[in-house]
Protein backbone atom coordinates (compact mmCIF):
# COMPACT_ATOMS: atom_id res chain seq x y z
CA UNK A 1 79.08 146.65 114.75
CA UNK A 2 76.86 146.21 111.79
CA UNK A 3 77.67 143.01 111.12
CA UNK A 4 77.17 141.91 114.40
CA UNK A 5 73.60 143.28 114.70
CA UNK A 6 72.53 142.01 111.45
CA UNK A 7 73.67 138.33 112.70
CA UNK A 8 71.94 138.69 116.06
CA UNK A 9 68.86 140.24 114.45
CA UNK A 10 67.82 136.12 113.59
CA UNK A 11 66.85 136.45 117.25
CA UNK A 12 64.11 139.06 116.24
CA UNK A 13 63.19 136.69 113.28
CA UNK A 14 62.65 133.81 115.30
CA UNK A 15 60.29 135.84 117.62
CA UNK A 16 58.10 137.33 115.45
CA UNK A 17 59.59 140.79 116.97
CA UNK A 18 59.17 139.76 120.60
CA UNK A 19 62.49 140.66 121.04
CA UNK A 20 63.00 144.14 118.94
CA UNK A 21 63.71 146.14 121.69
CA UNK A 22 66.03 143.77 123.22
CA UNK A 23 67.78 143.80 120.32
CA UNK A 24 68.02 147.57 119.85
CA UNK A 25 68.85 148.00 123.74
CA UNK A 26 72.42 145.51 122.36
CA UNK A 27 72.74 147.00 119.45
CA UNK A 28 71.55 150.30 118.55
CA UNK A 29 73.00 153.78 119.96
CA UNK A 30 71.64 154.90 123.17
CA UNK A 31 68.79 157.47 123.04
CA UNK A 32 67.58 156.48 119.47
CA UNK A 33 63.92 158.02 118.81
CA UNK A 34 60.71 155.92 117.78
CA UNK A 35 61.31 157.02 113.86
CA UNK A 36 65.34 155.83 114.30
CA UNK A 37 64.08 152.97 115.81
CA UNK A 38 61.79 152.11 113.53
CA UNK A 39 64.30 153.02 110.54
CA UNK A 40 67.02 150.75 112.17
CA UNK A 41 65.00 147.73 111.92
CA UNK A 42 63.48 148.54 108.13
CA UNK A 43 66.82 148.54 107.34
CA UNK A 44 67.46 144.85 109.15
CA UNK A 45 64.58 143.41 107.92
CA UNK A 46 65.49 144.96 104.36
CA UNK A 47 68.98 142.96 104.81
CA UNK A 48 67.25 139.76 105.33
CA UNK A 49 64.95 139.80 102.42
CA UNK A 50 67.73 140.74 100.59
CA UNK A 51 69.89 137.12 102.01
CA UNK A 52 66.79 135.45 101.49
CA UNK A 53 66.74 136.26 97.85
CA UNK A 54 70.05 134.95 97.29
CA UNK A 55 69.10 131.26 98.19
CA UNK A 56 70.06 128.53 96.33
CA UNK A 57 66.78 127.21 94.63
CA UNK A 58 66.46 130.80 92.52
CA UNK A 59 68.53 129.22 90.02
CA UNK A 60 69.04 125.33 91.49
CA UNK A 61 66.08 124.49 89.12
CA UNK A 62 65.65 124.26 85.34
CA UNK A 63 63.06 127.37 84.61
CA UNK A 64 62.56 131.15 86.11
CA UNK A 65 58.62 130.31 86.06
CA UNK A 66 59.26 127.79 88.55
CA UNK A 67 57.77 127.87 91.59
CA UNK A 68 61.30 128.18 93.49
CA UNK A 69 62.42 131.37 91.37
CA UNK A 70 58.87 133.16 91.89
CA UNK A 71 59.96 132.45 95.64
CA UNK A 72 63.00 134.22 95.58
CA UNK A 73 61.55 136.87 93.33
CA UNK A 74 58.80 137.42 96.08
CA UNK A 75 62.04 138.05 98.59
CA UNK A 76 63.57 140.69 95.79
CA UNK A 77 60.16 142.38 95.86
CA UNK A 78 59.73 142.39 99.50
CA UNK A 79 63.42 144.46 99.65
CA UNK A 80 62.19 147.10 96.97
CA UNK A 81 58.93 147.25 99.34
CA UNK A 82 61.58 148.06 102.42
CA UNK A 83 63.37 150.57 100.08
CA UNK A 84 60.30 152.51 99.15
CA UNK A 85 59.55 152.75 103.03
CA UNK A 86 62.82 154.18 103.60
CA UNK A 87 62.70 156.46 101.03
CA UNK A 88 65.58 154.74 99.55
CA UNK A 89 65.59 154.35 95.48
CA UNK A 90 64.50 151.34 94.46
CA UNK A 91 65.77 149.72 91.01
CA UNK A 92 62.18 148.05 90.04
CA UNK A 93 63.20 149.06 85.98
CA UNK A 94 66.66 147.59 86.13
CA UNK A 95 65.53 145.06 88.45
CA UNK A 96 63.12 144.24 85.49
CA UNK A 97 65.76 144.97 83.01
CA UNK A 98 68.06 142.26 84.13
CA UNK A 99 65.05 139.35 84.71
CA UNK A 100 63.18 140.21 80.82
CA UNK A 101 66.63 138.52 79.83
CA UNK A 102 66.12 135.29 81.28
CA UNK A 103 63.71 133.14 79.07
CA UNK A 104 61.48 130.26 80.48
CA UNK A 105 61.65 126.66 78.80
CA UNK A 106 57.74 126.93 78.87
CA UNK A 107 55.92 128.30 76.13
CA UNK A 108 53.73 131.50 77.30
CA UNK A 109 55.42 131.81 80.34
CA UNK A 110 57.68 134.44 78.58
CA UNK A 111 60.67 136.06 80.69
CA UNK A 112 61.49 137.09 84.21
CA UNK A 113 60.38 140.11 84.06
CA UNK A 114 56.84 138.63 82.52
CA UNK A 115 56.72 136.87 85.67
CA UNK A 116 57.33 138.89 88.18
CA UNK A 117 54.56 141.19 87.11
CA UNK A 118 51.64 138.21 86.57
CA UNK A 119 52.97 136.35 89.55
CA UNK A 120 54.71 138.24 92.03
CA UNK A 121 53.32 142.02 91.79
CA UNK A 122 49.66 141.15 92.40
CA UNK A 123 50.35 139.02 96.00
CA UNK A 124 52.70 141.94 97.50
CA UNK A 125 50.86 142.44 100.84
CA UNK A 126 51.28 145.95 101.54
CA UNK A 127 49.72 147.68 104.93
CA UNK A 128 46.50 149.32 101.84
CA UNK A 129 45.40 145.47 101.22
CA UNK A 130 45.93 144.20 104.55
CA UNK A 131 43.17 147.21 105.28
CA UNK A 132 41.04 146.48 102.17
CA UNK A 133 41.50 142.50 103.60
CA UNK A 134 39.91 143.78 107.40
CA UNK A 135 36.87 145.80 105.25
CA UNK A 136 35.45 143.41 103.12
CA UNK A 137 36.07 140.32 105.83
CA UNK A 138 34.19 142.71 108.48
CA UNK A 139 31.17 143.07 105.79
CA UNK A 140 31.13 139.53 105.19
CA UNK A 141 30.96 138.13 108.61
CA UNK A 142 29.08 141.34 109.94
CA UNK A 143 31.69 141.71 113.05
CA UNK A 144 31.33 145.42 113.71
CA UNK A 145 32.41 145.60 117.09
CA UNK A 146 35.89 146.39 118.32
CA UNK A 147 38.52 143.79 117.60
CA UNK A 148 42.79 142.83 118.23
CA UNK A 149 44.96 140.18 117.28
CA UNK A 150 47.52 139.78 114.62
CA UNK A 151 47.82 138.34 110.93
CA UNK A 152 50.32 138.29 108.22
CA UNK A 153 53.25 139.94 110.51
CA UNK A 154 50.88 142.77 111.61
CA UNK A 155 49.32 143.26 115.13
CA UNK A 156 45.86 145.41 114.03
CA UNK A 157 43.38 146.81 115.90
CA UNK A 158 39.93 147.52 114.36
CA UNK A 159 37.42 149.65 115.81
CA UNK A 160 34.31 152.59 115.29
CA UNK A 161 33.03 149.39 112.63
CA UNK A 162 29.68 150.21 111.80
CA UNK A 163 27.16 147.82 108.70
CA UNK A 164 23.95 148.78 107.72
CA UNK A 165 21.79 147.09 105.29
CA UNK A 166 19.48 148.91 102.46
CA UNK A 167 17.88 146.23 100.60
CA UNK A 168 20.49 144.23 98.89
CA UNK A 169 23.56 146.58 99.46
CA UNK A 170 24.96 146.33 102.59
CA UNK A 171 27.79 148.43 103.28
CA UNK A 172 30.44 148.53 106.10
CA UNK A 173 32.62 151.49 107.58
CA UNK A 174 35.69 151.31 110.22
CA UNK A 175 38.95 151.89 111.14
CA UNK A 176 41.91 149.67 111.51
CA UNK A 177 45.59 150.59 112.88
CA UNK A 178 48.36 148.20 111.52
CA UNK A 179 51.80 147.61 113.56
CA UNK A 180 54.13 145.96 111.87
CA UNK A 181 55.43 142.70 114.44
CA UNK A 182 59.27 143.23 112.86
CA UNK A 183 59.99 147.15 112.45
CA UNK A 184 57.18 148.70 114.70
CA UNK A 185 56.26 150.90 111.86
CA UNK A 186 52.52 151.76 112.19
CA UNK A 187 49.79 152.56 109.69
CA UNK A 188 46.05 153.65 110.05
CA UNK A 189 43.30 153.57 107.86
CA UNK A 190 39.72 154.27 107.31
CA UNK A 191 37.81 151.77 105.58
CA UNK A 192 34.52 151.19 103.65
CA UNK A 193 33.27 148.09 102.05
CA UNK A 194 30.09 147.61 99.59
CA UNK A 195 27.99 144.33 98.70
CA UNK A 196 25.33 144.76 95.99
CA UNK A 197 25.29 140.73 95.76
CA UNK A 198 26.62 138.22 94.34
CA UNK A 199 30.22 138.37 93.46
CA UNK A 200 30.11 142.17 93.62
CA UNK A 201 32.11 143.50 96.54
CA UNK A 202 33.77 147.51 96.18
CA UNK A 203 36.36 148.36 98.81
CA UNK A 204 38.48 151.99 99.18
């Protein structure tokens, strides 16, 4: 029952993904593999961003460059993250389309679309700056040893970290493996992070 599951998937929500496999055990066919698995709760977690971008204060307020709207327009980027996952097509150009045709009352704010690429597109946490996030934190704070816990909806693990220092550049090498707390999905990474000095950090 679709409808069912996506209902009693708030439990999952509310849990930080405690309760994933609970919830698949209820609702999910029996025998489904680690990839279904995964897939079936992409696709949940796809359904709630997409409920989440249909609250109220989107259009409650005055003006698309409002805080409230860049909100919702963070949720409508989050499901066209969830799409591209799932190799699903995702409508970014009519998605964009539809928003350049919704002015703001502020001048040089310009349209929805405007704002959704200055505002929304550059903070979309994807697994690649989560990584580039462990790499350059790991050269600042010179924490090469072995490391677990969780942040932004991922349990990581970091490990083989290695910093050396020439002079003025110091750079930093590792690995981190990313688990996402809702879905289970899992990426790994290798990681290197440069300092010459100052403001001048380089991460790939």
């Amino acid at each position: 029952d679709p409808w069912a599951a996506r209902d009693a998937y708030i439990g999952v929500v509310l849990t930080n993904g405690a309760t994933r496999q609970d919830f698949l055990a209820r609702n999910a066919a029996q025998g489904l593999g680690e990839e279904d698995q995964v897939r079936a709760l992409s696709l949940m977690e796809l359904q709630r961003h997409a409920m989440t971008m249909y609250t109220s204060c989107g259009w409650f307020f005055a003006d698309i460059a409002g805080l409230e709207a860049v909100q919702v327009m963070k949720y409508a980027g989050r499901v066209m993250d969830y799409l591209s996952e799932l190799n699903l097509p995702a409508p970014r150009d009519r998605f964009l389309e539809i928003l350049s045709e919704a002015k703001s009352n502020m001048p040089g704010k310009g349209n929805g679309a405007d704002i959704f690429r200055r505002e929304v597109d550059p903070l979309r946490m994807t697994p690649q700056r989560f990584a580039a996030h462990f790499a350059i934190s790991g050269l600042l704070d010179g924490r090469a040893e072995s490391q677990e816990g969780s942040i932004g909806g991922f349990q990581f693990s970091r490990k083989d970290g290695r910093q050396e220092t020439r002079g003025r550049i110091t750079m930093a090498t590792g690995r981190v493996r990313l688990e996402a707390s809702a879905t289970g999905r899992a990426h790994e990474f290798m990681h290197a992070a440069l300092y010459i000095g100052g403001t001048d950090f380089y991460c790939v």
